[in-house]
Structures are given as C-alpha cells and as structure tokens.
N, C-alpha and C. Protein backbone atom coordinates (compact mmCIF):
# COMPACT_ATOMS: atom_id res chain seq x y z
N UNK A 1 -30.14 -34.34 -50.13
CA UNK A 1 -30.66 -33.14 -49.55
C UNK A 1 -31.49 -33.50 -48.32
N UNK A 2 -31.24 -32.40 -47.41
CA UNK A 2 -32.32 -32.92 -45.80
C UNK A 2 -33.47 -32.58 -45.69
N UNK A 3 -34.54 -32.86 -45.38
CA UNK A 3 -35.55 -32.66 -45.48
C UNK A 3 -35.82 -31.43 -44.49
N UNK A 4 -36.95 -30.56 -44.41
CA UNK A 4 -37.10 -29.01 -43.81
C UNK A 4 -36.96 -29.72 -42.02
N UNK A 5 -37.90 -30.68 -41.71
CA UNK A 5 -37.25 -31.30 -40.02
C UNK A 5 -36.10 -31.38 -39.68
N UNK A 6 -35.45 -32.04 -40.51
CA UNK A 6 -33.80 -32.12 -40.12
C UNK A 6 -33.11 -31.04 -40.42
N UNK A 7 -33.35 -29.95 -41.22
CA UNK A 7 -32.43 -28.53 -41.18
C UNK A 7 -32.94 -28.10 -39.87
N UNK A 8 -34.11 -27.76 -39.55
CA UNK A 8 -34.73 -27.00 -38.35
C UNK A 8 -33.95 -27.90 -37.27
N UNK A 9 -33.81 -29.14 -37.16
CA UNK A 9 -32.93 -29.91 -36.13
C UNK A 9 -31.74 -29.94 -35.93
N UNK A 10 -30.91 -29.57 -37.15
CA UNK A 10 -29.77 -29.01 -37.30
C UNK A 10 -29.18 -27.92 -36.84
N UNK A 11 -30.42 -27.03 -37.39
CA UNK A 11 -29.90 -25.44 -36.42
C UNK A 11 -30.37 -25.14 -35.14
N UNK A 12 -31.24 -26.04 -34.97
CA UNK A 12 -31.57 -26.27 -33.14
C UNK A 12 -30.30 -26.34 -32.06
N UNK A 13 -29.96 -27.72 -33.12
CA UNK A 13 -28.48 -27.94 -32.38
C UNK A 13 -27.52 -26.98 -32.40
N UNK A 14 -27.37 -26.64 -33.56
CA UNK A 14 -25.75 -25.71 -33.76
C UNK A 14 -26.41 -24.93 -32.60
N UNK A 15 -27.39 -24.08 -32.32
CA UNK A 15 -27.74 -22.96 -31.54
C UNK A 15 -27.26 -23.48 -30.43
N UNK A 16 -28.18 -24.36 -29.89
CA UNK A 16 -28.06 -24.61 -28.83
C UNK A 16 -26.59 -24.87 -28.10
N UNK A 17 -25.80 -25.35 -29.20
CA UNK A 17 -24.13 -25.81 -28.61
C UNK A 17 -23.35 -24.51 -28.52
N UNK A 18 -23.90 -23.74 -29.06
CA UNK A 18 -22.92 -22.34 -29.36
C UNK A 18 -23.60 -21.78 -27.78
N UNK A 19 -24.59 -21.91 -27.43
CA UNK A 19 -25.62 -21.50 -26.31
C UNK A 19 -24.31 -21.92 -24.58
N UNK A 20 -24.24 -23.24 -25.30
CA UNK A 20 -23.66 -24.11 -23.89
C UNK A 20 -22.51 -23.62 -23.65
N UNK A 21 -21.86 -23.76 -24.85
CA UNK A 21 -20.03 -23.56 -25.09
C UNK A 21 -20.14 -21.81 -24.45
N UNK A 22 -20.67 -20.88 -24.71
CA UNK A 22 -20.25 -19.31 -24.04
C UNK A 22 -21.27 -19.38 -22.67
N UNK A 23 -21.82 -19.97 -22.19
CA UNK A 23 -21.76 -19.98 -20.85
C UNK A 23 -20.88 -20.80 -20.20
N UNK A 24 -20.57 -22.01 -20.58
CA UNK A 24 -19.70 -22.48 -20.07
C UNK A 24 -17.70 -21.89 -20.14
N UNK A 25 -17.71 -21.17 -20.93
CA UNK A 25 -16.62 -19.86 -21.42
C UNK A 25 -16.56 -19.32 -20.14
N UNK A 26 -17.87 -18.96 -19.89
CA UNK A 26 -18.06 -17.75 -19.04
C UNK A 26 -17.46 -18.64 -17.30
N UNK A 27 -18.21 -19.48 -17.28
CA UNK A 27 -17.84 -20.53 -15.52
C UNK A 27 -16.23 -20.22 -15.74
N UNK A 28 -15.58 -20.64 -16.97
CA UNK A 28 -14.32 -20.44 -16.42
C UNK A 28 -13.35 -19.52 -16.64
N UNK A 29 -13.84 -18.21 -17.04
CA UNK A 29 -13.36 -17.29 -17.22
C UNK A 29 -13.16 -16.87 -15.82
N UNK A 30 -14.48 -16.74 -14.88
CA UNK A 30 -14.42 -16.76 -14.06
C UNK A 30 -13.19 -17.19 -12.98
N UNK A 31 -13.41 -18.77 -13.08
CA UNK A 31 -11.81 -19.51 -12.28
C UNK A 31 -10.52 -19.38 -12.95
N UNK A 32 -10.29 -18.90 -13.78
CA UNK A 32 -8.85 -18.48 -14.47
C UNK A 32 -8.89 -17.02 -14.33
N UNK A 33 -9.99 -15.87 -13.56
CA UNK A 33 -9.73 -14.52 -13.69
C UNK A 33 -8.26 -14.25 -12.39
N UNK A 34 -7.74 -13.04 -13.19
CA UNK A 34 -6.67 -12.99 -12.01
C UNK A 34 -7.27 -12.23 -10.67
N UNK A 35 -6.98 -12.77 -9.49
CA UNK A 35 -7.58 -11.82 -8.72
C UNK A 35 -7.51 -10.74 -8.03
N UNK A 36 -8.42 -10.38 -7.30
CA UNK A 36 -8.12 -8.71 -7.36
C UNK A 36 -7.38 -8.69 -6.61
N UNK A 37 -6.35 -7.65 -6.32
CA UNK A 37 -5.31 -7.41 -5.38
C UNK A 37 -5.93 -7.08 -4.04
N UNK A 38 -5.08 -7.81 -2.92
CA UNK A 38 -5.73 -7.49 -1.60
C UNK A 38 -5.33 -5.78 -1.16
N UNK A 39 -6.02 -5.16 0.06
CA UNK A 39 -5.73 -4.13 0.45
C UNK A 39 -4.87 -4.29 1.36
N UNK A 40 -3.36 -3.96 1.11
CA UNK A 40 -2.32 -3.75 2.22
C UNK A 40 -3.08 -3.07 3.72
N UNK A 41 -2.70 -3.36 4.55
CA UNK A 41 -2.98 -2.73 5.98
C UNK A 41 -2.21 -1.02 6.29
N UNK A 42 -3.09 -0.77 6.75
CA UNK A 42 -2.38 0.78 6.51
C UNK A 42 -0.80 1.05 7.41
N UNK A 43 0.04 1.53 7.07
CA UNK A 43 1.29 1.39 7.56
C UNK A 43 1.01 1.56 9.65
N UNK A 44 1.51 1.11 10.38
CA UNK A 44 1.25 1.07 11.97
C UNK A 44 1.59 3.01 11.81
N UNK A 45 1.48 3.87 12.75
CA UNK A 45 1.08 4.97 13.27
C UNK A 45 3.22 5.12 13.38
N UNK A 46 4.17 6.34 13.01
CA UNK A 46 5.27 6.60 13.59
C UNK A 46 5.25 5.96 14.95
N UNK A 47 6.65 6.30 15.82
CA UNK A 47 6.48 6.33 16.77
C UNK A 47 6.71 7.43 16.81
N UNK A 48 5.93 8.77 18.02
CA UNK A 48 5.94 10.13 18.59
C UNK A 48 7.23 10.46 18.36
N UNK A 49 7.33 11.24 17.75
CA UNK A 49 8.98 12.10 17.88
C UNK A 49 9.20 12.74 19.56
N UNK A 50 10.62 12.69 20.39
CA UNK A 50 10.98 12.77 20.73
C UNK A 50 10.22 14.50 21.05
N UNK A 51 9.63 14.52 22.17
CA UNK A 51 9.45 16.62 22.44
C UNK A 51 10.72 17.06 22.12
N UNK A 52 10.53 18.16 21.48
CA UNK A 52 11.38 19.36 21.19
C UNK A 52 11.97 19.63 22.78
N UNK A 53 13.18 19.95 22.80
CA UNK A 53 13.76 20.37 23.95
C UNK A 53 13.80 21.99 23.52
N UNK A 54 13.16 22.72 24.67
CA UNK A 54 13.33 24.20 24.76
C UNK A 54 14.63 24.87 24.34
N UNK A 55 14.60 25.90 23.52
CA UNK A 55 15.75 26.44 23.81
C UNK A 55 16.64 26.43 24.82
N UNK A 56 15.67 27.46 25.70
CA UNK A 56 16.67 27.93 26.93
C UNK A 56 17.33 26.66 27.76
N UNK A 57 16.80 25.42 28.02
CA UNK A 57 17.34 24.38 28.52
C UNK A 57 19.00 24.25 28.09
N UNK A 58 18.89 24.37 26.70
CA UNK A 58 20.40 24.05 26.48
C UNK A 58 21.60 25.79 26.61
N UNK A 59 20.87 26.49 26.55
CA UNK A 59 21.21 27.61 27.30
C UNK A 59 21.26 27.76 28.94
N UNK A 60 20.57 26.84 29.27
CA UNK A 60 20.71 26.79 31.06
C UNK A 60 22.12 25.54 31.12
N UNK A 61 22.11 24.81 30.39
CA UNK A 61 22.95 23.64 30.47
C UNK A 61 24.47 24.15 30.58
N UNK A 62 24.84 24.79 29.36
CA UNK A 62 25.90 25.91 29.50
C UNK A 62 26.03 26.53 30.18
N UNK A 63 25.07 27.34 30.79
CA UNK A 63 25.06 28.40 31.61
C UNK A 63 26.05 27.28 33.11
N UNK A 64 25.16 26.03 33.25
CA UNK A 64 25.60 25.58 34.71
C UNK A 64 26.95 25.49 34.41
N UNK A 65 27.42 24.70 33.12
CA UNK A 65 29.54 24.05 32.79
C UNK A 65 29.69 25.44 32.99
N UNK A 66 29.40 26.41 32.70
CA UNK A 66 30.47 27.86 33.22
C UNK A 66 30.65 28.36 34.25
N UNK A 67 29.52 27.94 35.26
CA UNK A 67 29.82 28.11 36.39
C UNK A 67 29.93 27.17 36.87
N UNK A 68 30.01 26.06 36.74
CA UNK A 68 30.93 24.78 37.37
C UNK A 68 32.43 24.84 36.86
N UNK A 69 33.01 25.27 36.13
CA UNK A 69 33.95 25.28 35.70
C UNK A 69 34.21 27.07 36.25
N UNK A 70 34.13 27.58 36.98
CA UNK A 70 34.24 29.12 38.14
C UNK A 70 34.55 29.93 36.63
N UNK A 71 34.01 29.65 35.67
CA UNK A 71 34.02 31.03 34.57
C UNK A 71 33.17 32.39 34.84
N UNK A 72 32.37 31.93 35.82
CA UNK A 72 31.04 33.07 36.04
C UNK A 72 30.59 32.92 37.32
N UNK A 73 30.36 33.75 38.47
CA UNK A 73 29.95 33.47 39.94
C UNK A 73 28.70 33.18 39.75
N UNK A 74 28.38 33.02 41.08
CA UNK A 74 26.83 32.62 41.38
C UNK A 74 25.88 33.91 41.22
N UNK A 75 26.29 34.54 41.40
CA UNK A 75 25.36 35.64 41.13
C UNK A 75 25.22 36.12 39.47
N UNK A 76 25.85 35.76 38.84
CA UNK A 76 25.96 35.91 37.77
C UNK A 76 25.18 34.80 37.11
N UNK A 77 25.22 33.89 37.29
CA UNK A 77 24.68 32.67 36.81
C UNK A 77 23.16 33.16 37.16
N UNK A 78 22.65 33.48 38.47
CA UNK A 78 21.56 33.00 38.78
C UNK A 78 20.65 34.42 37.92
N UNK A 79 21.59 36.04 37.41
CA UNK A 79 21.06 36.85 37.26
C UNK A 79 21.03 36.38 35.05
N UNK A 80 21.58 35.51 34.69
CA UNK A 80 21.63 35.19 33.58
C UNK A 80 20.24 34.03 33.38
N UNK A 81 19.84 33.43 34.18
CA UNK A 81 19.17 32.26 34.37
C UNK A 81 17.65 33.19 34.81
N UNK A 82 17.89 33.92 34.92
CA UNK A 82 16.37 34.58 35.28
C UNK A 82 16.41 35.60 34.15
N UNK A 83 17.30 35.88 33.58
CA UNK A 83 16.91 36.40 32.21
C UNK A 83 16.63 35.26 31.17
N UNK A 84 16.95 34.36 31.23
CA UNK A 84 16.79 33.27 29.58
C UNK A 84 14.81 32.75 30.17
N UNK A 85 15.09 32.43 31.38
CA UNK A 85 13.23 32.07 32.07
C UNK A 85 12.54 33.36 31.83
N UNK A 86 13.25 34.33 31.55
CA UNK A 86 11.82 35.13 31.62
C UNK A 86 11.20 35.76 33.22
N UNK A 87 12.09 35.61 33.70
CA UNK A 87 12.05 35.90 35.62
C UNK A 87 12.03 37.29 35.97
C-alpha cells in the first residue's frame, strides 16, 4: 500500500498529464482543422448589351430597299419617313 505522499503524487501526475495531453489535442486540432473556404472574386461586370436599335430604323431601312428597288417614288418615301420620325 502507498503511503498518503505518494497517492497525492500520483494524482498530481495523472492531473497534470491529462492537463498537457488536451492542450496539446488542442495545438493540433488546430493544424489538422480543414480550412475555411476562400471567397471567390465576384464574377467581372457583363459586357453592355448591344443598344436596342429603334424601331423605326428598321422601318426606315425597308422603307429605303423599296424605294431603291422603284416600288415607291420619292415623294412617297420621304412622306412615309416623316410619318414613322414623327415629322
């Protein structure tokens, strides 16, 4: 049987090793944690969509192949072309 010094020295120790061993747990929990995911960069900006082309443009466009092609005189053209502008 141990005498009351050597139990008290006994459980000094056990304490103390159980003390070392979960901090030292802890250091490398640390270096084995997975790490945190980086933040992707935010996607670059579209490039600008293309302006909307006006209606009437592609209504003037036609308008000119019909009278380049003598489907419609000039006066006709120019009195159709100041109606789609708004003239």
């Amino acid at each position: 049987m141990l005498g009351p010094s050597r139990q008290v020295a006994r459980r000094t120790s056990r304490r103390t090793s159980r003390r070392v061993s979960r901090r030292q747990q802890g250091m490398y929990e640390d270096t084995y944690a997975e790490p945190e995911p980086e933040q992707s960069a935010p996607p670059p900006p579209s490039a600008p969509a293309a302006p909307a082309q006006p209606s009437y443009v592609a209504e003037l466009e036609q308008l000119g192949q019909l009278k380049a092609q003598g489907l419609i005189s000039e006066e006709e053209f120019e009195a159709k072309k100041k109606q789609i502008l708004g003239i």
